[in-house]
N, C-alpha and C. Protein backbone atom coordinates (compact mmCIF):
# COMPACT_ATOMS: atom_id res chain seq x y z
N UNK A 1 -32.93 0.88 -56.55
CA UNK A 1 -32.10 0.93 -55.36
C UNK A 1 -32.01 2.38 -54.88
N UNK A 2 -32.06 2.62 -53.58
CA UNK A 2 -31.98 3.97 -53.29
C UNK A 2 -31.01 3.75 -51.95
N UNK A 3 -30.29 5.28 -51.65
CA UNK A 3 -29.06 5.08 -50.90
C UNK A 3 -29.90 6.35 -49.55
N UNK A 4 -29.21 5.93 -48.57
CA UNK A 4 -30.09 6.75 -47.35
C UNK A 4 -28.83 7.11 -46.24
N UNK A 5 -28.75 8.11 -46.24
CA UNK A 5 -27.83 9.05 -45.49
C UNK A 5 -28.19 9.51 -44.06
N UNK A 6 -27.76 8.96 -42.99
CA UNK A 6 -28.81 9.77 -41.72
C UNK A 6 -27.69 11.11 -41.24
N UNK A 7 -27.93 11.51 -40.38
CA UNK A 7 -27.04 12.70 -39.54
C UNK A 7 -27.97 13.00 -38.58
N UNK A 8 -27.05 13.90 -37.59
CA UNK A 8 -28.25 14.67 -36.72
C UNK A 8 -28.44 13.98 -35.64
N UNK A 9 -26.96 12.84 -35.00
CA UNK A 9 -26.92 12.64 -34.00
C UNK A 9 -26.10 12.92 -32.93
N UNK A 10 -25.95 13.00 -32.10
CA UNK A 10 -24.91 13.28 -30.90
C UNK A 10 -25.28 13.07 -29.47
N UNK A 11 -24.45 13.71 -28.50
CA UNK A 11 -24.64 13.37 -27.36
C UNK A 11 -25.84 14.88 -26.79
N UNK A 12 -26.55 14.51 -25.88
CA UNK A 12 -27.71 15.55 -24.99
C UNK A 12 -27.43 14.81 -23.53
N UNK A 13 -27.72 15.86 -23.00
CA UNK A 13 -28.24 15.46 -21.31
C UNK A 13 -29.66 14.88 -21.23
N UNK A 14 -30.36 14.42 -20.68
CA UNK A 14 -31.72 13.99 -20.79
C UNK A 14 -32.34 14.95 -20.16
N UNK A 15 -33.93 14.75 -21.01
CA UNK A 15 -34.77 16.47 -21.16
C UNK A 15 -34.33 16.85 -22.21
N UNK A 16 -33.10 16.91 -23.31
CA UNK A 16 -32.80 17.69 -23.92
C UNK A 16 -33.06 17.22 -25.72
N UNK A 17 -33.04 17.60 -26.84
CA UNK A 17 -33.85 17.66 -28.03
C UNK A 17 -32.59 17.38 -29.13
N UNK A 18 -32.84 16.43 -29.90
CA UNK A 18 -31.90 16.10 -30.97
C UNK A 18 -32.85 15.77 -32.30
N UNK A 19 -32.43 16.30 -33.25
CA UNK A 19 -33.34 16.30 -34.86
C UNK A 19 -32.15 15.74 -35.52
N UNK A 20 -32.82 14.52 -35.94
CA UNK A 20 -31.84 13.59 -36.90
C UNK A 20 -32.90 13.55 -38.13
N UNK A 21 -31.73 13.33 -39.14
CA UNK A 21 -32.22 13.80 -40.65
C UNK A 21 -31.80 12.37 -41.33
N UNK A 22 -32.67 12.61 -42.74
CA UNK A 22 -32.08 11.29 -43.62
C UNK A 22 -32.89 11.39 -44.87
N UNK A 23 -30.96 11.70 -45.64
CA UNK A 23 -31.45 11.96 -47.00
C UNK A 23 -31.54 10.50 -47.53
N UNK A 24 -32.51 10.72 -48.49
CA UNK A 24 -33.04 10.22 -49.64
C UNK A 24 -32.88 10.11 -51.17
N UNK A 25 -31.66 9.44 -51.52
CA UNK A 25 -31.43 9.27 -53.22
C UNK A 25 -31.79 7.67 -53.78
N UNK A 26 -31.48 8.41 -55.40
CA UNK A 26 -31.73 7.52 -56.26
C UNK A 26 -33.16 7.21 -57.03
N UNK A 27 -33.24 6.02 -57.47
CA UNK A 27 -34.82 5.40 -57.31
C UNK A 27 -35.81 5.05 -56.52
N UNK A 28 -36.49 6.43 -56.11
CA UNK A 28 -37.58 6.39 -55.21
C UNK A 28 -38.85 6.38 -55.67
N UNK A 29 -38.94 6.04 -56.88
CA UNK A 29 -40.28 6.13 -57.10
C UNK A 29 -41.09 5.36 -56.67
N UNK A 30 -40.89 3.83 -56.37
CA UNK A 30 -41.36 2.53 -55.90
C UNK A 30 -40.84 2.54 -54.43
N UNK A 31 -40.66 3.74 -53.66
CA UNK A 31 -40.23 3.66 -52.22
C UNK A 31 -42.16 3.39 -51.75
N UNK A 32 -42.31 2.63 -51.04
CA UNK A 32 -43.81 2.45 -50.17
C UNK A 32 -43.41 3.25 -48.77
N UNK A 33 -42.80 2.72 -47.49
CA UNK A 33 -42.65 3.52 -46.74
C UNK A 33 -41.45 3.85 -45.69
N UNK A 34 -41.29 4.37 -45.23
CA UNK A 34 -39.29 4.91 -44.40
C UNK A 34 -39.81 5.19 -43.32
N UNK A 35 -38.92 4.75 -42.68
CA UNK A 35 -39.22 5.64 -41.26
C UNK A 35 -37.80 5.14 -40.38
N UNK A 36 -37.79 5.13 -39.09
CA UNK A 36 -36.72 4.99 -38.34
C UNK A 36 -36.45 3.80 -37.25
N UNK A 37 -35.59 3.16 -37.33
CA UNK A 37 -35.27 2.40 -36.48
C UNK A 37 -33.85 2.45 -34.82
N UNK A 38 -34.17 1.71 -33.95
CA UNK A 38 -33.49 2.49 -32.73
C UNK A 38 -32.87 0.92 -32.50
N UNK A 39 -31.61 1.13 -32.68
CA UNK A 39 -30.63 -0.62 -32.32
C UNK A 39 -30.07 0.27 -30.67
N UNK A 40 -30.39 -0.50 -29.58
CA UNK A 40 -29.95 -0.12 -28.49
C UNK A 40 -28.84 -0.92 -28.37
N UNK A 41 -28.15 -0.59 -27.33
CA UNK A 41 -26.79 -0.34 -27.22
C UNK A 41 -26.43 -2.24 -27.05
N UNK A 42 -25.69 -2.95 -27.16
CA UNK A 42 -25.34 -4.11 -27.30
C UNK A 42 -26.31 -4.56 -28.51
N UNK A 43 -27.02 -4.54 -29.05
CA UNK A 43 -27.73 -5.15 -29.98
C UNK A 43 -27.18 -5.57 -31.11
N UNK A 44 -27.51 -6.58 -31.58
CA UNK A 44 -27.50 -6.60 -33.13
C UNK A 44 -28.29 -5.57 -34.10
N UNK A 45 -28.21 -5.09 -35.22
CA UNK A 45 -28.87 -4.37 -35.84
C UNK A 45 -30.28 -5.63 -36.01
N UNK A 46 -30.25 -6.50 -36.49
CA UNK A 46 -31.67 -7.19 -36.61
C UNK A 46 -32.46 -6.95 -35.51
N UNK A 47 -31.85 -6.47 -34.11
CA UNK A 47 -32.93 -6.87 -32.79
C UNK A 47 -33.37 -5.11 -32.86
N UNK A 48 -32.84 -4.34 -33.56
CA UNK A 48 -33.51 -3.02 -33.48
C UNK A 48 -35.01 -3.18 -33.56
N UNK A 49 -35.80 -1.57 -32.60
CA UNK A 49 -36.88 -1.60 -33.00
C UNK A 49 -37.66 -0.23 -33.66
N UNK A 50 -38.35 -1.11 -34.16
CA UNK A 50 -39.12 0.33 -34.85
C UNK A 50 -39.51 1.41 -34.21
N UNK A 51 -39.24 2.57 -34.71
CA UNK A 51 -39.96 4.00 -33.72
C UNK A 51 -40.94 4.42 -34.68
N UNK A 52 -40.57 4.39 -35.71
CA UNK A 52 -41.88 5.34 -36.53
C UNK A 52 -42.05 5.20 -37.95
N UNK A 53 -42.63 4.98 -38.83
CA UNK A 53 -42.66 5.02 -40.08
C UNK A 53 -44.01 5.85 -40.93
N UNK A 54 -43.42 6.25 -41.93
CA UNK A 54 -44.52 7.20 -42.78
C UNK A 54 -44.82 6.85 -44.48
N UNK A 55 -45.76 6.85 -44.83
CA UNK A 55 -45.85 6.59 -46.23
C UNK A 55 -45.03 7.24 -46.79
N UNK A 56 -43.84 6.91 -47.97
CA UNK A 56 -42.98 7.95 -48.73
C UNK A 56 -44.09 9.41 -49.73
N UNK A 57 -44.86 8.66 -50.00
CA UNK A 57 -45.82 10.02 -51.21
C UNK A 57 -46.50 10.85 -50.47
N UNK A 58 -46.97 10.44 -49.66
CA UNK A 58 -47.72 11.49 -48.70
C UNK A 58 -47.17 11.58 -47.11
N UNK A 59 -46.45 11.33 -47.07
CA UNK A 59 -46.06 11.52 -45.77
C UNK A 59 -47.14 11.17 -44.58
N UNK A 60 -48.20 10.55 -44.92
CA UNK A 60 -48.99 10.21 -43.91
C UNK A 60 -48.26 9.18 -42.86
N UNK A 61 -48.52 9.15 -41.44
CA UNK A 61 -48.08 8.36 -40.53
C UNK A 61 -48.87 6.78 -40.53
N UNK A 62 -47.87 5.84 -40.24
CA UNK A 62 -48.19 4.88 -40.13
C UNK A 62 -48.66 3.75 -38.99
N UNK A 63 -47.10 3.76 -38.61
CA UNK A 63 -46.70 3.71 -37.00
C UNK A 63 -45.86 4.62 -35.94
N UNK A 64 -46.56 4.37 -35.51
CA UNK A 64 -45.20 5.71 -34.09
C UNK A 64 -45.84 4.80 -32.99
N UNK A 65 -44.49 4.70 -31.99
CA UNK A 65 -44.44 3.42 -30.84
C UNK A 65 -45.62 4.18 -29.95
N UNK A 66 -46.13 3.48 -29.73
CA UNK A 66 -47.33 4.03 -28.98
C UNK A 66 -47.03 4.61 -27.43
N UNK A 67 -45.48 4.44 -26.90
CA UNK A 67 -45.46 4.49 -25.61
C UNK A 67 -44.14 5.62 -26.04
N UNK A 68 -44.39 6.09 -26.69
CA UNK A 68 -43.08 7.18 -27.07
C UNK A 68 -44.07 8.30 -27.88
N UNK A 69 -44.37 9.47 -27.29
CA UNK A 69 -44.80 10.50 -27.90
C UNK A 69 -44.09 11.75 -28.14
N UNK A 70 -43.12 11.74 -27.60
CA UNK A 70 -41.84 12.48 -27.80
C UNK A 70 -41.57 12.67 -28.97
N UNK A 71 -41.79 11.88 -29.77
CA UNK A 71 -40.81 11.91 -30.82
C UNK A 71 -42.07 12.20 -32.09
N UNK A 72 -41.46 12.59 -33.25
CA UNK A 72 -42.25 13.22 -33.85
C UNK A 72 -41.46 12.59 -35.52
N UNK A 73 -42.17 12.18 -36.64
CA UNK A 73 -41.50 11.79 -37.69
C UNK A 73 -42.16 12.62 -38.58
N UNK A 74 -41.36 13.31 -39.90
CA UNK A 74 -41.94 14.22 -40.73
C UNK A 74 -40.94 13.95 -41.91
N UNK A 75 -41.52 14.61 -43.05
CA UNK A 75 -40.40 14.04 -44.13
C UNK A 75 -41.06 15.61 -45.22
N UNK A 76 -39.63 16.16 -45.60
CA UNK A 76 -39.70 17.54 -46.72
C UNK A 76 -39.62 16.68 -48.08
N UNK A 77 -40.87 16.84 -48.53
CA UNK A 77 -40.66 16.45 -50.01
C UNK A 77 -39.97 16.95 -50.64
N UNK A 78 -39.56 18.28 -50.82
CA UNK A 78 -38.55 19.30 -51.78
C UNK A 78 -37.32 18.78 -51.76
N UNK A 79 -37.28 17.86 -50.73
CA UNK A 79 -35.26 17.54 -50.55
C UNK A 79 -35.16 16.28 -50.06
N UNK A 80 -36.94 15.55 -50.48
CA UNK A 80 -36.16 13.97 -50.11
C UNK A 80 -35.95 13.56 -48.98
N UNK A 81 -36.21 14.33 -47.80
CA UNK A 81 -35.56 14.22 -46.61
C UNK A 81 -36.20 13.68 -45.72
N UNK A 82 -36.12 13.00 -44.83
CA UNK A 82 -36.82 12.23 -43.56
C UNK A 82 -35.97 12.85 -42.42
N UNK A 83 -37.13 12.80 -41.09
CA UNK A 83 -36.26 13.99 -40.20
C UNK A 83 -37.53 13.11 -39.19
N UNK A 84 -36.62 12.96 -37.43
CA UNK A 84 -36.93 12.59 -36.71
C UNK A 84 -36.80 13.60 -35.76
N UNK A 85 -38.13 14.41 -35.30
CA UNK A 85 -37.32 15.24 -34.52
C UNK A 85 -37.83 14.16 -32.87
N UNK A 86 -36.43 14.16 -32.00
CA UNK A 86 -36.94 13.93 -30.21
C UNK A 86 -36.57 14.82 -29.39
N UNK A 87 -37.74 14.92 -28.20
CA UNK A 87 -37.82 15.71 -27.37
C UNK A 87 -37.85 15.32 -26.21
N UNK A 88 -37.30 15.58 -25.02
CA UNK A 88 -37.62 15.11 -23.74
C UNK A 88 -36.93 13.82 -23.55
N UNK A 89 -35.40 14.15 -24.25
CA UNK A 89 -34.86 12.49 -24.38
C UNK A 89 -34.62 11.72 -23.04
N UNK A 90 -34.76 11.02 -23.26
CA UNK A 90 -34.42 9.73 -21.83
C UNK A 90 -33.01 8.98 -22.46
N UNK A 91 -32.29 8.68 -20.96
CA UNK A 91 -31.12 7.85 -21.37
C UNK A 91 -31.51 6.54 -22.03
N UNK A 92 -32.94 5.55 -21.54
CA UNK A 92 -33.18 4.72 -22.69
C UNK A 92 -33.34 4.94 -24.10
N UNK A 93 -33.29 6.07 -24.30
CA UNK A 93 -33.00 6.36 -25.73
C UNK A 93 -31.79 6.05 -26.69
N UNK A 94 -31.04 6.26 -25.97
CA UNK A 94 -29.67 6.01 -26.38
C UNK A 94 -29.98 4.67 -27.74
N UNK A 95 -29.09 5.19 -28.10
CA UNK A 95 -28.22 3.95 -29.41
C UNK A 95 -28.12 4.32 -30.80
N UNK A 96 -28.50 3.65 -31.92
CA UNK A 96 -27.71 3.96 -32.99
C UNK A 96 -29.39 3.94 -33.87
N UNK A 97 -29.52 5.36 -34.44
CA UNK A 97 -30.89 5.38 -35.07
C UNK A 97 -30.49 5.61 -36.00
N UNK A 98 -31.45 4.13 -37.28
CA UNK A 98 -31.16 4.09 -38.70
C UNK A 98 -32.50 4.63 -39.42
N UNK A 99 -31.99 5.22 -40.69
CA UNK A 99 -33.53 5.57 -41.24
C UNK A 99 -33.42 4.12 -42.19
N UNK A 100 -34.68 3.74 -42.66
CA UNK A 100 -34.64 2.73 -43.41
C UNK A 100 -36.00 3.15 -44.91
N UNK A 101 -35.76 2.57 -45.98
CA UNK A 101 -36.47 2.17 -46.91
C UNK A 101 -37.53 1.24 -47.50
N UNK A 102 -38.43 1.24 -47.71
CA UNK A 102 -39.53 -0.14 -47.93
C UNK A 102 -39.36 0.23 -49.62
N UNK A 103 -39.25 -0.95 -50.67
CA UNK A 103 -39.33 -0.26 -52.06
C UNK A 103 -40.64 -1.51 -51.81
N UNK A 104 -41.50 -1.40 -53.12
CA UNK A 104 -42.82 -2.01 -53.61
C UNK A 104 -41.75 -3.48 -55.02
N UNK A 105 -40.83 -3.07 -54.83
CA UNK A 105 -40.20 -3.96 -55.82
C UNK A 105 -38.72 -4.37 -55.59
N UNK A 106 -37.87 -3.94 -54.55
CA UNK A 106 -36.90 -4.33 -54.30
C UNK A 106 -36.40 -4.89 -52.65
N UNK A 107 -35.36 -4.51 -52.54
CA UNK A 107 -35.35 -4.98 -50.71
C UNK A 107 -35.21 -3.89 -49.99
N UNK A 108 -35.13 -4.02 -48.75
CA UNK A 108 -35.18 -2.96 -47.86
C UNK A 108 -34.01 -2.40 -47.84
N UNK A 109 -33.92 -0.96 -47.84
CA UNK A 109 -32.22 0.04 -47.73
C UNK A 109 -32.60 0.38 -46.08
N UNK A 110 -31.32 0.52 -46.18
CA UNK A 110 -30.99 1.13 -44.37
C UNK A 110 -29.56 2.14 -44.51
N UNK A 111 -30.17 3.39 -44.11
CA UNK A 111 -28.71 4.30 -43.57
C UNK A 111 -28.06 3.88 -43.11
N UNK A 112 -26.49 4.34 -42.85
CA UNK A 112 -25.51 3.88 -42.08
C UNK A 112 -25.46 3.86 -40.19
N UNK A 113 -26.64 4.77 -40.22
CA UNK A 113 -26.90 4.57 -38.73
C UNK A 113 -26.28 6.04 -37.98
N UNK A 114 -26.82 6.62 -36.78
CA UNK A 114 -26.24 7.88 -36.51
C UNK A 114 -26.00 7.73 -34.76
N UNK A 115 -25.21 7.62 -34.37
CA UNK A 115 -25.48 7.57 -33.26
C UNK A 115 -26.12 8.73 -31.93
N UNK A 116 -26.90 8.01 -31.12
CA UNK A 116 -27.70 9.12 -30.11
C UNK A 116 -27.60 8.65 -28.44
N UNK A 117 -26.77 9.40 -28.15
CA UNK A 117 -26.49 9.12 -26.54
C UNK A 117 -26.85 9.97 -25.69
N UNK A 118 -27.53 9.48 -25.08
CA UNK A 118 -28.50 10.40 -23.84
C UNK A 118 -27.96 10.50 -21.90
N UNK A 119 -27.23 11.53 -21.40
CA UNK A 119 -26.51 10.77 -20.23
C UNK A 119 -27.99 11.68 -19.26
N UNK A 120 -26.89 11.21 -17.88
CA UNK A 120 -28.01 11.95 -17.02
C UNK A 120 -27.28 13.54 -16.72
């Protein structure tokens, strides 16, 4: 089981750049891959969608939304950390971005969620 911490959200004007983070504890050795999810605003957390995910051991990329290049996913091995940086935010950006967990042997973890509001 591993526990996932996000931060690193707040409010921007659009055009403007927010780096959300997400630590990484526990038993990660059987983590396969993390990356980030975007629940827009009325949603259920199930109807969230994926923005990006990366292999946990190598940090190689997996998926990144093909119509969003803005955004950039990277992860510091030294500290466990997963880090979303966005740029050039749009008010469709807005909502509540979770980092999430894939284990090879258990169920999926999800951060508590950070919220990201984009006005004009």
């Amino acid at each position: 089981q591993v526990q996932l911490v996000g931060s690193g959200g707040g409010s921007v004007q659009a055009g403007g750049s927010l780096s959300l983070s997400c630590t990484v504890s526990g038993y990660t050795l059987n983590l396969d891959t993390v990356g980030w999810f975007r629940q827009a605003p009325g949603e259920h957390r199930d109807e969230a969608d994926l923005v990006a995910r990366i292999i946990w051991t190598s940090g190689s990329l997996v998926y990144a939304d093909s119509e969003n290049d803005r955004f950039t996913i990277s992860k510091e091995n030294a500290k466990d950390t997963l880090f979303l940086q966005m740029n050039g935010l749009k008010v469709e950006d807005t909502g509540i971005y979770h980092c999430y967990a894939d284990s090879r042997c258990g169920p999926q973890s999800w951060g508590q969620g950070t919220q990201v509001t984009v006005t004009l």
